[in-house]
Protein backbone atom coordinates (compact mmCIF):
# COMPACT_ATOMS: atom_id res chain seq x y z
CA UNK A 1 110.73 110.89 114.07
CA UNK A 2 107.23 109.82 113.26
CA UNK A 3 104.50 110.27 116.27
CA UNK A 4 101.29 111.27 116.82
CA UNK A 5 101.01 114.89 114.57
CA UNK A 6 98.43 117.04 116.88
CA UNK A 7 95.31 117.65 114.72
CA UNK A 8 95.09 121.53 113.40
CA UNK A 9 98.60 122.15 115.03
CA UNK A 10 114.74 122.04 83.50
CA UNK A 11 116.91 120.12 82.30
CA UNK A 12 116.30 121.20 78.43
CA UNK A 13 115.52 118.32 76.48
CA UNK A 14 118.16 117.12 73.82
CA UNK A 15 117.83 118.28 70.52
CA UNK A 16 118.02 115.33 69.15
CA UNK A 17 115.18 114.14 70.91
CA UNK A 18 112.43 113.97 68.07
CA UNK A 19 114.71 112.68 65.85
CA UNK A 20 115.67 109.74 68.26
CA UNK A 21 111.36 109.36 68.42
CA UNK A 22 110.68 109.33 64.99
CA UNK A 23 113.53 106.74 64.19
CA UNK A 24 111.93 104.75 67.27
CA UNK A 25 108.09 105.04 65.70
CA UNK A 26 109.46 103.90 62.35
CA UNK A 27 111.08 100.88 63.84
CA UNK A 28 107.75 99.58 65.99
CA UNK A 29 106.14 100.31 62.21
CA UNK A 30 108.59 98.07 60.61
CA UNK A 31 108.09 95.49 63.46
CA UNK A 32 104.34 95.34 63.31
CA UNK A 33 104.42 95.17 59.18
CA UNK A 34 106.13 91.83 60.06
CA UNK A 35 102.29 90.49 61.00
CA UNK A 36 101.25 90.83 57.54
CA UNK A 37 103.24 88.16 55.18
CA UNK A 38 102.94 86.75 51.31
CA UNK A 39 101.15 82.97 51.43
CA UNK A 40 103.54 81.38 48.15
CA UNK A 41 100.19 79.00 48.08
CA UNK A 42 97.92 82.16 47.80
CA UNK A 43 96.92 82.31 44.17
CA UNK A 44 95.92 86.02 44.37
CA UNK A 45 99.07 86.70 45.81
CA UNK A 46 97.38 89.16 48.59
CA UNK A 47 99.24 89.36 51.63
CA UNK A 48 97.36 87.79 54.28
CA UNK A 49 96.96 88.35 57.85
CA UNK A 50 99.32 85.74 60.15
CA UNK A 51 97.99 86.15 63.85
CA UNK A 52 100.92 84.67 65.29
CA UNK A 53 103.14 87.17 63.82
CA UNK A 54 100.96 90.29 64.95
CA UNK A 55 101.24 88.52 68.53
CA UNK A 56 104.89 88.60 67.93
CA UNK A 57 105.02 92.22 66.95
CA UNK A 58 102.81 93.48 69.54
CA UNK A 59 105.35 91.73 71.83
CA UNK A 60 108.51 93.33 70.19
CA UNK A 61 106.63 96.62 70.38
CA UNK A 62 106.02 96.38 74.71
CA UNK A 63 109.34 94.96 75.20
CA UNK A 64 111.01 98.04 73.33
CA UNK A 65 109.00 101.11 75.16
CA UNK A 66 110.19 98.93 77.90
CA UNK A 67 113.71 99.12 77.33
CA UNK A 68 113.32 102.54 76.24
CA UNK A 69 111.83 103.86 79.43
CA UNK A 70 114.39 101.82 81.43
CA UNK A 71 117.36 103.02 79.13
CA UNK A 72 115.43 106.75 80.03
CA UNK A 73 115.37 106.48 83.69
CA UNK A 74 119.32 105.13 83.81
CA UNK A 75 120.47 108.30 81.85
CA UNK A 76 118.17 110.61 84.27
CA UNK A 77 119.94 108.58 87.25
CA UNK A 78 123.31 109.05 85.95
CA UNK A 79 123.17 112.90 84.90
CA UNK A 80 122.30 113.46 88.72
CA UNK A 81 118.53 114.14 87.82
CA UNK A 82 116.30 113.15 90.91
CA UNK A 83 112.68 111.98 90.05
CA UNK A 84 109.70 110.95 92.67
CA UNK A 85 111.01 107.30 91.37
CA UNK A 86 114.69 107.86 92.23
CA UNK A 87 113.45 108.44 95.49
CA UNK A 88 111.51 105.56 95.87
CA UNK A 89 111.90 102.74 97.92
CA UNK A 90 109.40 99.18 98.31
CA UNK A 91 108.38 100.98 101.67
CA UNK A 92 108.82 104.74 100.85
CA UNK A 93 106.61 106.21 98.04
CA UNK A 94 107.56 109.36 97.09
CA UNK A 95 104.38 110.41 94.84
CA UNK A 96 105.80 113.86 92.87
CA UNK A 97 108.38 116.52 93.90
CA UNK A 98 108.58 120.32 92.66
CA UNK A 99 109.35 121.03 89.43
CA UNK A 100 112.58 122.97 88.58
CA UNK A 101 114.70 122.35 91.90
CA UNK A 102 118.21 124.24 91.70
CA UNK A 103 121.09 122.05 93.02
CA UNK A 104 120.93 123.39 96.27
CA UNK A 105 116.85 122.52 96.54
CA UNK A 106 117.91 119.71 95.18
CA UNK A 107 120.58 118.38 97.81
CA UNK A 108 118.38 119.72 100.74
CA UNK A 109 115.19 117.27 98.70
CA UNK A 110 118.09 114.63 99.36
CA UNK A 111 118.83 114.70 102.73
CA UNK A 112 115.21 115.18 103.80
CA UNK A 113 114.55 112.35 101.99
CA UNK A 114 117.20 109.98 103.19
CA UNK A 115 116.23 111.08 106.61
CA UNK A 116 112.90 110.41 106.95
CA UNK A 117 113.67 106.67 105.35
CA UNK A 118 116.41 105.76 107.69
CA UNK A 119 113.46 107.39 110.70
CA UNK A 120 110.64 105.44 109.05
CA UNK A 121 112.89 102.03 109.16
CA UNK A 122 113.88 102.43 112.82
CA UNK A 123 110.05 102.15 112.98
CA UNK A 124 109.20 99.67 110.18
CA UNK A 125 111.98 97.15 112.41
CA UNK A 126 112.25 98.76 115.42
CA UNK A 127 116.00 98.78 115.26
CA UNK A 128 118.92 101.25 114.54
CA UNK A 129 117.72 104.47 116.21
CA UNK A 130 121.84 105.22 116.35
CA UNK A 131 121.73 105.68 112.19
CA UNK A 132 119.50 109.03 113.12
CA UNK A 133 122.27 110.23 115.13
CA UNK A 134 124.28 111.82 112.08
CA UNK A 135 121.50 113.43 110.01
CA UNK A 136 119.80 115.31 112.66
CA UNK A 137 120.75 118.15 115.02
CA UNK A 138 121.07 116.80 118.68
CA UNK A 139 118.11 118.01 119.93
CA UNK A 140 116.07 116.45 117.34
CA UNK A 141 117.96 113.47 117.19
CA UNK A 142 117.29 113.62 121.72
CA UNK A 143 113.52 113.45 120.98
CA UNK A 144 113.57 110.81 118.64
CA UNK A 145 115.30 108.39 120.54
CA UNK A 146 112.44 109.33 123.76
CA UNK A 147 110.28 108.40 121.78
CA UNK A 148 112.13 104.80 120.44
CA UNK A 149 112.49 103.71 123.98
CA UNK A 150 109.31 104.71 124.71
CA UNK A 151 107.07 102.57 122.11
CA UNK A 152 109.09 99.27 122.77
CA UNK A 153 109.89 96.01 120.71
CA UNK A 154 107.58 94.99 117.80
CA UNK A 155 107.29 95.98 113.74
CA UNK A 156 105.45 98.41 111.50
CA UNK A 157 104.25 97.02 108.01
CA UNK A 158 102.54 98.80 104.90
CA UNK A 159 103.87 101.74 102.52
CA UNK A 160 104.23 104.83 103.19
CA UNK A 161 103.31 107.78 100.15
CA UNK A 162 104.90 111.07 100.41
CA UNK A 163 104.72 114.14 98.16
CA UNK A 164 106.36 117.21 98.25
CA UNK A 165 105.41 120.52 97.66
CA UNK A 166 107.86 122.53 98.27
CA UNK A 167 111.24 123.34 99.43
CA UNK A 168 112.44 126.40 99.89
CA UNK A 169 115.54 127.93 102.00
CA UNK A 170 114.04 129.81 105.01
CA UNK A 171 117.39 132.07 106.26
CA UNK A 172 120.45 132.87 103.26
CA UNK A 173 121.85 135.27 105.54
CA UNK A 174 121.72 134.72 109.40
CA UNK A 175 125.38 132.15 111.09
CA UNK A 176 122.60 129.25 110.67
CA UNK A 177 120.81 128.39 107.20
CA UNK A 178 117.50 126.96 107.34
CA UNK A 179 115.43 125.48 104.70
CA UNK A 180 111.78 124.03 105.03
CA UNK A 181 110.12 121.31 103.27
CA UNK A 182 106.30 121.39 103.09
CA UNK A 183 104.95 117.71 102.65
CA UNK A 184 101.84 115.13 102.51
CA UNK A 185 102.57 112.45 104.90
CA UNK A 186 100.41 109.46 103.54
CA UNK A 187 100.23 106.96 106.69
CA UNK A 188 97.05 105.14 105.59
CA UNK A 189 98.75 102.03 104.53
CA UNK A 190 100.32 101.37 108.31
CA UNK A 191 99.94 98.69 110.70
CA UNK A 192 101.30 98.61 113.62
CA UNK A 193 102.28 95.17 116.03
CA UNK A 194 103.66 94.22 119.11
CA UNK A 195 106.02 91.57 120.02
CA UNK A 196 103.16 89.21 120.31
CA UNK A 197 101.84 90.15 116.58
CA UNK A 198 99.06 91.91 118.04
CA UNK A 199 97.57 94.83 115.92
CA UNK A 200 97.98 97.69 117.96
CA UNK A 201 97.54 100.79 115.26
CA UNK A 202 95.51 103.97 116.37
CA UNK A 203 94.01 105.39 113.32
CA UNK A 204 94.37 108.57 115.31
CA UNK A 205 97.79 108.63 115.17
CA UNK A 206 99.07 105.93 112.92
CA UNK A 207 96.91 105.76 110.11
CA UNK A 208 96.20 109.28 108.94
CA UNK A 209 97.02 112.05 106.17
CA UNK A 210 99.13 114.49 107.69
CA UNK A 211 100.24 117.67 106.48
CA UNK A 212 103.83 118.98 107.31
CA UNK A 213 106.65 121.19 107.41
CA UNK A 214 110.03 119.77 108.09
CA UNK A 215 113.04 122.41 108.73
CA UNK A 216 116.04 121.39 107.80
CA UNK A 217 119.73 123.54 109.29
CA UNK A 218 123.00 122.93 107.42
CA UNK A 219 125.57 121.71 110.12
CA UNK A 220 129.19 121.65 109.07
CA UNK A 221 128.27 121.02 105.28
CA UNK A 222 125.18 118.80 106.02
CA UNK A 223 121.48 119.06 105.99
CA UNK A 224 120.03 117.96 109.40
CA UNK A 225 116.63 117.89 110.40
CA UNK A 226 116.06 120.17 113.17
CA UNK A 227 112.36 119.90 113.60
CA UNK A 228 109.01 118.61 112.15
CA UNK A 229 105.79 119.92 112.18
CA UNK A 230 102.25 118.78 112.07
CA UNK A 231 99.79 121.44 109.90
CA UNK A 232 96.87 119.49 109.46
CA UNK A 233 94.91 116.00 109.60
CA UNK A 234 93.50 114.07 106.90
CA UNK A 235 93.45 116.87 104.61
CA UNK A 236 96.07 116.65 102.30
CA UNK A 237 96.38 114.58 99.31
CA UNK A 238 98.90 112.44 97.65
């Protein structure tokens, strides 16, 4: 859960891929030659320049890199490839992630993630401290409803910007596995109300930089969060 932190506590690319960029640069050429057209009342017969079509062309030319980047991000999604922007929520800004992740990094990046957005809506709405039941171990999952009874009705609006810098299993070889996650908690965007809409945020606690490391135990198959740790204050960067 999300309280006060105590201060100074590849995939190879196709082969085809420069092919597929070269045919795509020749067609945005072809496009913007469009903007350039014969008058038939031109008596020199010199192509001249039509600003209308060049508008056109330019427009052709956004709305394809458009389309390509979308059409990119949709094969990334389906091949199982996770990105900082796969990750992403409206609310939950995940910044950058480690290069290179095996599939195991990978899953435990998953369920780290998905954890700390189901914890950070229980205190975006104030509702649903139950769904934190299942993806953390009991003790963890003990203090984080203390503290949900404890801080009462109301809402928490803004953004909040995480990046990652690393994850890395802990224990390979002891009955429990453990891996940790070392992370920039970006809370500056926060504001905090009560049930009367009154702001209520402590820049202390609320609105702050925090650096972290989050341990994470695998439970009958599952990554859980087991514990989370404040490193620093206003120090990190994302």
């Amino acid at each position: 859960m999300h309280t006060t932190p105590p201060h100074p506590s590849h995939h190879p690319r196709p082969k085809n891929r420069r092919l597929q960029a070269g045919l795509f640069a020749l067609l945005l050429a072809a496009s913007a030659l469009t903007a350039c057209t014969h008058n038939t009342n031109n008596a020199t017969g010199i192509p001249t320049y039509d600003p209308e079509a060049m508008a056109s062309a330019k427009a052709s030319e956004s709305a394809a890199a458009a389309s390509a980047s979308a059409s990119a991000a949709a094969s990334a999604s389906a091949a199982g490839v996770v990105t900082a922007e796969s990750l992403s929520t409206d609310r939950y800004e995940v910044t950058s992630i480690p290069e290179d992740l095996d599939e195991q990094q990978t899953e435990i990046l998953k369920a780290f993630i998905n954890y700390d957005q189901v914890t950070w809506n229980i205190w975006f709405t104030r509702t649903g401290v139950e769904n934190a039941q299942p993806i953390t171990t009991d003790e963890e999952y003990q203090y984080i409803k203390e503290n949900f009874d404890s801080v009462g009705g109301g809402r928490t609006d803004g953004t909040v910007r995480v990046s990652i810098d690393s994850v890395n299993i802990a224990s390979s070889y002891s009955t429990e596995i453990r891996a940790e996650i070392q992370l920039c908690d970006d809370q500056s965007d926060l504001v905090a109300y009560d049930l009367d809409g009154n702001d209520v945020s402590n820049p202390e606690t609320l609105q702050g930089r925090y650096k972290k490391i989050v341990t994470m135990v695998l439970e009958d198959g599952t990554w859980k969060t087991a514990k989370e740790q404040a490193l620093s204050a206003n120090e990190c960067t994302v």
